[in-house]
N, C-alpha and C. Protein backbone atom coordinates (compact mmCIF):
# COMPACT_ATOMS: atom_id res chain seq x y z
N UNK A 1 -58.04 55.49 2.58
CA UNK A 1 -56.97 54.56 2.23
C UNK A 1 -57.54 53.35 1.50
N UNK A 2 -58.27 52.98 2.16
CA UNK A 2 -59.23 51.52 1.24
C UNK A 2 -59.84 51.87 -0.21
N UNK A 3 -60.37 53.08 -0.05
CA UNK A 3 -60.81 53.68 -0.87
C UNK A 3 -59.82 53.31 -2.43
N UNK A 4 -58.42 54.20 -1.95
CA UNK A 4 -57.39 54.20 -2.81
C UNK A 4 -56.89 53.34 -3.60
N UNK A 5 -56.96 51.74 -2.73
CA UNK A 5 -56.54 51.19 -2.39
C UNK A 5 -57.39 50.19 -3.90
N UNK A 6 -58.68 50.13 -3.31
CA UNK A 6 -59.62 49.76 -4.38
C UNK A 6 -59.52 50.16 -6.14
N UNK A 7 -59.11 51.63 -6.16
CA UNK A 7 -59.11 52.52 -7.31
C UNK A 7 -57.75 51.78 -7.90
N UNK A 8 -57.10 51.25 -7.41
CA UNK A 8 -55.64 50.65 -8.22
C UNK A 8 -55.73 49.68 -8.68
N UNK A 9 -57.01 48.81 -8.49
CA UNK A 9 -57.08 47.38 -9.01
C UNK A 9 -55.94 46.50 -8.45
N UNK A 10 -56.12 45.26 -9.45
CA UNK A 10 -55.39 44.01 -8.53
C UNK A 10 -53.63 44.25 -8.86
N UNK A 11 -53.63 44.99 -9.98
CA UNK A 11 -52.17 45.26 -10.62
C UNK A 11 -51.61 46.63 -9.98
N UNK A 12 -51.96 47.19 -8.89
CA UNK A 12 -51.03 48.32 -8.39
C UNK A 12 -51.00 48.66 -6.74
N UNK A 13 -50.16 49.27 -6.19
CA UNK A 13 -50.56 49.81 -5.06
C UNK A 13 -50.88 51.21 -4.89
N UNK A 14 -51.76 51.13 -3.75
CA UNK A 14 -51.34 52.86 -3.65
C UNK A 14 -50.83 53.53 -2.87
N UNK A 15 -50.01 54.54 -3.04
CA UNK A 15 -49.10 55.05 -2.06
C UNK A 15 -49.45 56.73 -2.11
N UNK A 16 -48.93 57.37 -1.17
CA UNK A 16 -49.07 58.95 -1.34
C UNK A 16 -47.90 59.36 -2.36
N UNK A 17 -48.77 60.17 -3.14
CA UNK A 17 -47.68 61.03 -3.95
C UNK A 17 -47.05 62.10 -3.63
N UNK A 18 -45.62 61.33 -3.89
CA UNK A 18 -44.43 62.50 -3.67
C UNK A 18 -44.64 63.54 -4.12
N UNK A 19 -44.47 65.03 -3.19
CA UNK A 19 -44.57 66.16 -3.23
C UNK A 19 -43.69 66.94 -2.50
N UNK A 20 -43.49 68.13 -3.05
CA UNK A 20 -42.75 69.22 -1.67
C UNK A 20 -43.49 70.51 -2.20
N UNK A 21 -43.64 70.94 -1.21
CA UNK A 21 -44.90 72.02 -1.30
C UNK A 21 -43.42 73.30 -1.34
N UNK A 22 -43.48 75.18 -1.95
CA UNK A 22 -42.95 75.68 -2.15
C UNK A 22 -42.56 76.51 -0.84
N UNK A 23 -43.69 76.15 0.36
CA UNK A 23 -43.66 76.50 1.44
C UNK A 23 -42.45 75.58 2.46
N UNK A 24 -42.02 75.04 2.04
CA UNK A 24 -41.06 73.99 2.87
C UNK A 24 -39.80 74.49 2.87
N UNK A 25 -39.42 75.15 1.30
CA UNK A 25 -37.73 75.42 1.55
C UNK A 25 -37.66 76.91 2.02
N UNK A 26 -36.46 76.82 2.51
CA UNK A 26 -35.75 78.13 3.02
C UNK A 26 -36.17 78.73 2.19
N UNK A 27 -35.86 79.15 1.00
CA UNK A 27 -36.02 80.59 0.37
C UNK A 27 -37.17 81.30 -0.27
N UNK A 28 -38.44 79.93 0.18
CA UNK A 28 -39.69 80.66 -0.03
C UNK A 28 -40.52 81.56 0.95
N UNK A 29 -39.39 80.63 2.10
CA UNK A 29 -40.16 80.77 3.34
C UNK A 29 -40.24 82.73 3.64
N UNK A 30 -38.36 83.08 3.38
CA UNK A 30 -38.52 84.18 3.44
C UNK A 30 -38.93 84.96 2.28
N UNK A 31 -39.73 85.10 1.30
CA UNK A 31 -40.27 85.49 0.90
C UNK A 31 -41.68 85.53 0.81
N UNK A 32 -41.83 84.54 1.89
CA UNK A 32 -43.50 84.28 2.43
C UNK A 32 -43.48 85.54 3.27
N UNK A 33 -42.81 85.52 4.29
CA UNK A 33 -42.64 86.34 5.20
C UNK A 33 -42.69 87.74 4.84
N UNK A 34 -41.60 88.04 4.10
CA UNK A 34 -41.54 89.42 3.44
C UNK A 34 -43.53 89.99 3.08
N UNK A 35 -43.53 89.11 2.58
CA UNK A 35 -45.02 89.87 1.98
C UNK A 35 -46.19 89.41 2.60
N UNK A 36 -45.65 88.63 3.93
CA UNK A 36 -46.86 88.32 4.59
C UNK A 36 -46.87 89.42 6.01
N UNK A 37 -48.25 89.53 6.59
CA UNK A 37 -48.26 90.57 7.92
C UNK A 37 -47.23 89.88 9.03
N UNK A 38 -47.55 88.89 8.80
CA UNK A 38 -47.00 88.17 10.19
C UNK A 38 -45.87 87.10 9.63
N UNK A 39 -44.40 87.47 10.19
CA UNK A 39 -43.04 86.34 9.66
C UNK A 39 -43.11 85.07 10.18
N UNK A 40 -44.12 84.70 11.17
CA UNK A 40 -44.46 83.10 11.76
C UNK A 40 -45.31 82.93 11.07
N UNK A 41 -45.66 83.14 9.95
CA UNK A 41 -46.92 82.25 9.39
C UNK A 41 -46.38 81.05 8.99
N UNK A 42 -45.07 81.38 8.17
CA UNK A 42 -44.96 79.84 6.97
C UNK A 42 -44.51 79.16 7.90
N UNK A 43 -43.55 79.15 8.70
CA UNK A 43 -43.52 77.64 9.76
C UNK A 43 -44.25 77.27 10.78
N UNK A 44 -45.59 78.33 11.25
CA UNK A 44 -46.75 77.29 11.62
C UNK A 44 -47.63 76.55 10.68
N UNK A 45 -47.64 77.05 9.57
CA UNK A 45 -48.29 76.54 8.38
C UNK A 45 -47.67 75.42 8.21
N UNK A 46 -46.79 74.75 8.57
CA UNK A 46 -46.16 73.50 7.96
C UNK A 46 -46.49 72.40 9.06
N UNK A 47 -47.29 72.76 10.49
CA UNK A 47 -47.66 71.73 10.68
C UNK A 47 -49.15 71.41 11.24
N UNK A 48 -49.98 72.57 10.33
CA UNK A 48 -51.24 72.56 9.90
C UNK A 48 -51.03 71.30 9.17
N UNK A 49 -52.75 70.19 9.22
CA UNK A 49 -52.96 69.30 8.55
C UNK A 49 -52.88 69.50 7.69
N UNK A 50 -52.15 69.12 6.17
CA UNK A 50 -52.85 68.86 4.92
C UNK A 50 -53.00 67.59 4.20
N UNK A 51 -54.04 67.62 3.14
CA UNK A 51 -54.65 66.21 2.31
C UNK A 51 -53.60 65.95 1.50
N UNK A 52 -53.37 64.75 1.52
CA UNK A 52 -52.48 63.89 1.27
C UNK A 52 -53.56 63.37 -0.55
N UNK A 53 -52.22 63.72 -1.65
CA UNK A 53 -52.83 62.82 -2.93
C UNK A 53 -52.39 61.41 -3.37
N UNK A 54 -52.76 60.43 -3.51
CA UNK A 54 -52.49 59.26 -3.52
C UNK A 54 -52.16 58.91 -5.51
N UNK A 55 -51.74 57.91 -5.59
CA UNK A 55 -51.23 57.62 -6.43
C UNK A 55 -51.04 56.23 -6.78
N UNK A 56 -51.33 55.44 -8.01
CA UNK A 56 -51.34 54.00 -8.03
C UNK A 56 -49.64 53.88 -8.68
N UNK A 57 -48.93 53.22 -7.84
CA UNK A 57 -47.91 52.46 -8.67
C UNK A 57 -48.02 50.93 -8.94
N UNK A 58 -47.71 50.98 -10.61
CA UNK A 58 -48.12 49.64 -10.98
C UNK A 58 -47.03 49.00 -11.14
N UNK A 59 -47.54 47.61 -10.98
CA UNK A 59 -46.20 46.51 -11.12
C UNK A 59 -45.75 46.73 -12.63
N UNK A 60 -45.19 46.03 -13.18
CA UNK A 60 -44.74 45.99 -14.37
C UNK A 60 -45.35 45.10 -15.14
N UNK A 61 -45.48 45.64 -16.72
CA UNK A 61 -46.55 44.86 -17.57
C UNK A 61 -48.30 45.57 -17.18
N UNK A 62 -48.25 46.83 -16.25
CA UNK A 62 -49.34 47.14 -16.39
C UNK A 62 -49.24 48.77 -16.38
N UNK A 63 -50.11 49.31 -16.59
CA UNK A 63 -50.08 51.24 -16.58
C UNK A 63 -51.62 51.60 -16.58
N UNK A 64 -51.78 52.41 -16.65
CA UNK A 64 -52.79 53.74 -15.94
C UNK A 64 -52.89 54.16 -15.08
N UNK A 65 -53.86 54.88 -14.82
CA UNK A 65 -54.25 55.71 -13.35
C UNK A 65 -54.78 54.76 -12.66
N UNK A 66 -55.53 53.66 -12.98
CA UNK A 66 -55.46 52.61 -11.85
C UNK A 66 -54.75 51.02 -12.08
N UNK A 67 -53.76 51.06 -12.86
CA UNK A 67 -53.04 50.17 -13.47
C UNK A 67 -53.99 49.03 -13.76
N UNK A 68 -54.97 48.97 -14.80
CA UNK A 68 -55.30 48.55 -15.37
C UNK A 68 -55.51 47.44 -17.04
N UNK A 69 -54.72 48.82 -17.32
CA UNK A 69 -53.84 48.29 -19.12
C UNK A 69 -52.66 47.70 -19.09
N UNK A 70 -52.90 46.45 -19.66
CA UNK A 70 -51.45 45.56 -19.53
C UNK A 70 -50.98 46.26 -21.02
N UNK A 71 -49.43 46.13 -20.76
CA UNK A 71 -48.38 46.53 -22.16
C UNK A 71 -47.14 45.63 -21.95
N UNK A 72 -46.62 45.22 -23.10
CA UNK A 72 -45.97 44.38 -23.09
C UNK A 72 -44.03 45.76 -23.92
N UNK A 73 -43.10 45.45 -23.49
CA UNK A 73 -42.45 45.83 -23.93
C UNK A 73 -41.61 45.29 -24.94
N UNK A 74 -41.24 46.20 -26.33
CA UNK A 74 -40.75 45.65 -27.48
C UNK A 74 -39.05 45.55 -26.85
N UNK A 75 -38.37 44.66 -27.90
CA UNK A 75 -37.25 44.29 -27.83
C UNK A 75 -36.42 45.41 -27.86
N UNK A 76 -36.68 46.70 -28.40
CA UNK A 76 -35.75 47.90 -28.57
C UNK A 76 -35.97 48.95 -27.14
N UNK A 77 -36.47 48.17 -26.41
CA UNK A 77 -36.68 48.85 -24.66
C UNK A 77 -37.41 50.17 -25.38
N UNK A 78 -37.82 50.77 -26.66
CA UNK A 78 -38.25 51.91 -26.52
C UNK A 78 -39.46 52.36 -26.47
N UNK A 79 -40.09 51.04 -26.84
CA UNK A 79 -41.79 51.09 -27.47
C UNK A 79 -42.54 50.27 -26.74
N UNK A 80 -43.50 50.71 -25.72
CA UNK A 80 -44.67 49.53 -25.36
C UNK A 80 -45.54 49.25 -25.75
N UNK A 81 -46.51 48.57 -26.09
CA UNK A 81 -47.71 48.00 -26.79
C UNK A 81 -48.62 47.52 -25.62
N UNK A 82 -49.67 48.18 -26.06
CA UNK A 82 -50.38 48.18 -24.73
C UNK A 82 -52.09 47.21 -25.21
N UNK A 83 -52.66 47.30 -24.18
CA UNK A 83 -54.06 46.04 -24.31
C UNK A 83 -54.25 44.79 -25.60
N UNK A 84 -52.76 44.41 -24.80
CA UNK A 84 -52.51 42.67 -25.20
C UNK A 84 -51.81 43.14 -27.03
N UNK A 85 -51.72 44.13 -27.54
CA UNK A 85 -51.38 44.14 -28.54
C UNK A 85 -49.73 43.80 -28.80
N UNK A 86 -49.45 43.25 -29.80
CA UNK A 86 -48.09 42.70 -29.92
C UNK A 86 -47.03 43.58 -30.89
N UNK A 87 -45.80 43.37 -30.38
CA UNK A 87 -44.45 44.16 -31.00
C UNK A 87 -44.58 43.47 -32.24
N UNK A 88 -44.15 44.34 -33.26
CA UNK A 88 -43.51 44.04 -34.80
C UNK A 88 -42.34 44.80 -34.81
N UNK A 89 -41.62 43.89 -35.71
CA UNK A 89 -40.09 45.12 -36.09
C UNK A 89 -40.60 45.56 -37.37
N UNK A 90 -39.88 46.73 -37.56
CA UNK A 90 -40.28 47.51 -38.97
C UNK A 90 -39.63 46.24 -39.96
N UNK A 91 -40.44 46.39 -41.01
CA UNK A 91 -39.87 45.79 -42.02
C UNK A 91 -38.13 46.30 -42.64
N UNK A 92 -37.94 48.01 -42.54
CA UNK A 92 -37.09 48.85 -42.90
C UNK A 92 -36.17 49.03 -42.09
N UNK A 93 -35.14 49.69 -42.04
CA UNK A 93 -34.34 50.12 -41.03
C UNK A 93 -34.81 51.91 -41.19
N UNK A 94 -34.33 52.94 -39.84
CA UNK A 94 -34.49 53.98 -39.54
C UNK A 94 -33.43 54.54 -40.81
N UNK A 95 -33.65 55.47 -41.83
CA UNK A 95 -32.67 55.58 -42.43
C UNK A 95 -31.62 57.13 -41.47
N UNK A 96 -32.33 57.10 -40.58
CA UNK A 96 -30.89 57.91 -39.64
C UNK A 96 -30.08 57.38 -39.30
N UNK A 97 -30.55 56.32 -38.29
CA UNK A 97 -29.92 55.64 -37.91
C UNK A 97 -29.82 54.30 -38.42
N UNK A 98 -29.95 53.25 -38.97
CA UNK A 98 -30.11 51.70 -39.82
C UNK A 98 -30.54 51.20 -38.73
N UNK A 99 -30.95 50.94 -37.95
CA UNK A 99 -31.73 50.49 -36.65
C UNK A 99 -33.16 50.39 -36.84
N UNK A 100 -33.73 48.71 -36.56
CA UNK A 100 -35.05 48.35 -37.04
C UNK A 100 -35.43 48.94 -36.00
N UNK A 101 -36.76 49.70 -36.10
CA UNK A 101 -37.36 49.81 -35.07
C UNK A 101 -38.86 49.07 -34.64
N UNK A 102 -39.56 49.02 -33.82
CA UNK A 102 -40.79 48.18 -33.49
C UNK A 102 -42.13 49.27 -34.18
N UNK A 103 -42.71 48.25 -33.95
CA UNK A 103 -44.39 48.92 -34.04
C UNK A 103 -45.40 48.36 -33.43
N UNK A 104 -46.41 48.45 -32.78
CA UNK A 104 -47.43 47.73 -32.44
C UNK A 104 -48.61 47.09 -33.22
N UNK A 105 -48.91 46.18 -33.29
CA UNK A 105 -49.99 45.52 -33.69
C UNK A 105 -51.15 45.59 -33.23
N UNK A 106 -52.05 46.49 -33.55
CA UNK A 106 -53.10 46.46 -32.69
C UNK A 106 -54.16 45.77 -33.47
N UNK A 107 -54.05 45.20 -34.20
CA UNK A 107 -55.10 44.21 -34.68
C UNK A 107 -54.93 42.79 -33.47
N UNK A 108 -54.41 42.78 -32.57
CA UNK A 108 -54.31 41.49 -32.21
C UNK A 108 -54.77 42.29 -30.43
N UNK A 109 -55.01 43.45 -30.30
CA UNK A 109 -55.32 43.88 -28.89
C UNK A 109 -56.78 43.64 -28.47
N UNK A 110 -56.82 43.52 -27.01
CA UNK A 110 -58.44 42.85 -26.60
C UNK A 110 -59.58 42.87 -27.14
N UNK A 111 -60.09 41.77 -27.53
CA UNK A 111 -61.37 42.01 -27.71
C UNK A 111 -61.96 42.20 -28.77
N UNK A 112 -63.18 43.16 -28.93
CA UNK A 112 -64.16 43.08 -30.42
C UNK A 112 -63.77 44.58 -30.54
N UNK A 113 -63.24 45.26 -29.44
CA UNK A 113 -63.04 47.09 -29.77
C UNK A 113 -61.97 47.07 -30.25
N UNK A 114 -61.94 48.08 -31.58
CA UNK A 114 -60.56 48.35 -31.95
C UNK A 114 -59.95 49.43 -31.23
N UNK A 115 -58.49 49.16 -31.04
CA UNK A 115 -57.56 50.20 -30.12
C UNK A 115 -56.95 50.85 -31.35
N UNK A 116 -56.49 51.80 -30.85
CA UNK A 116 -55.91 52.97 -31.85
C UNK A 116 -54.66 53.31 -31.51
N UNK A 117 -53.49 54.23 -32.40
CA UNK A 117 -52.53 54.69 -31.56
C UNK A 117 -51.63 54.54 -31.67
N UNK A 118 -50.01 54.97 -31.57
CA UNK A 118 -48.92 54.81 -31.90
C UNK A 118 -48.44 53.28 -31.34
N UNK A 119 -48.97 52.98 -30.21
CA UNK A 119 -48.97 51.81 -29.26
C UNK A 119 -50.14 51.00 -28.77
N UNK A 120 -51.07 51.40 -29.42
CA UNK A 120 -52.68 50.33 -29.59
C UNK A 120 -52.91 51.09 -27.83
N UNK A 121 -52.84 52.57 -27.26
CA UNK A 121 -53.78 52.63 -26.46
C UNK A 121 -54.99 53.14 -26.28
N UNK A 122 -55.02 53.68 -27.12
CA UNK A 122 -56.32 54.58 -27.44
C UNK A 122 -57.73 53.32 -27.93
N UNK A 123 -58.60 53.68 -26.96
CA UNK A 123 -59.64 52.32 -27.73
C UNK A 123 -61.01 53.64 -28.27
């Protein structure tokens, strides 16, 4: 748990990740059964221990696997820009739709490394 806990950095928590195993619902169960020797296997099997996978959820304004990369969201809710890089609106409108859309600036994202990417995450 500390462990986990550590791996999320100061921007996330960690929690167990939601799962349902195929062994849980009714209609696997009897088909566990069917092709298994013994029809009590799958519901003693369900309260055999198993390892639990953990998972960082990050606050907002941050993402990765250990919520690390801050991203800032553009005004069109559709586009984030990620390691400090900043929203631009297109100069153009979408000619599907006439709707400016954003872009990221990644000349302005952390540091001396250049980031790459539809959204400056790639460094």
């Amino acid at each position: 748990h500390l462990r986990c806990d550590h791996r999320c950095g100061p921007h996330g928590t960690c929690r167990p990740q939601s799962s349902s195993s195929p062994a849980d619902s009714p209609s696997s169960s009897s088909s566990s059964a069917s092709s298994s020797s013994s029809p009590s296997a799958p519901p003693s099997s369900a309260s055999l221990p198993t390892s639990t996978t953990y998972e960082c959820v990050c606050d907002d304004g941050w993402s990765g696997p250990d919520c690390l990369s801050p991203y800032v969201v553009c005004d069109d809710k559709k586009r984030r820009c990620y390691n400090n890089s900043e929203c631009r609106r297109n100069e153009r409108p979408d000619p599907t739709t006439g709707e400016y859309g954003y872009r990221c600036d990644c000349t302005l994202a952390f540091g001396v490394s250049a980031f790459a990417g539809r959204e400056c995450e790639n460094s």
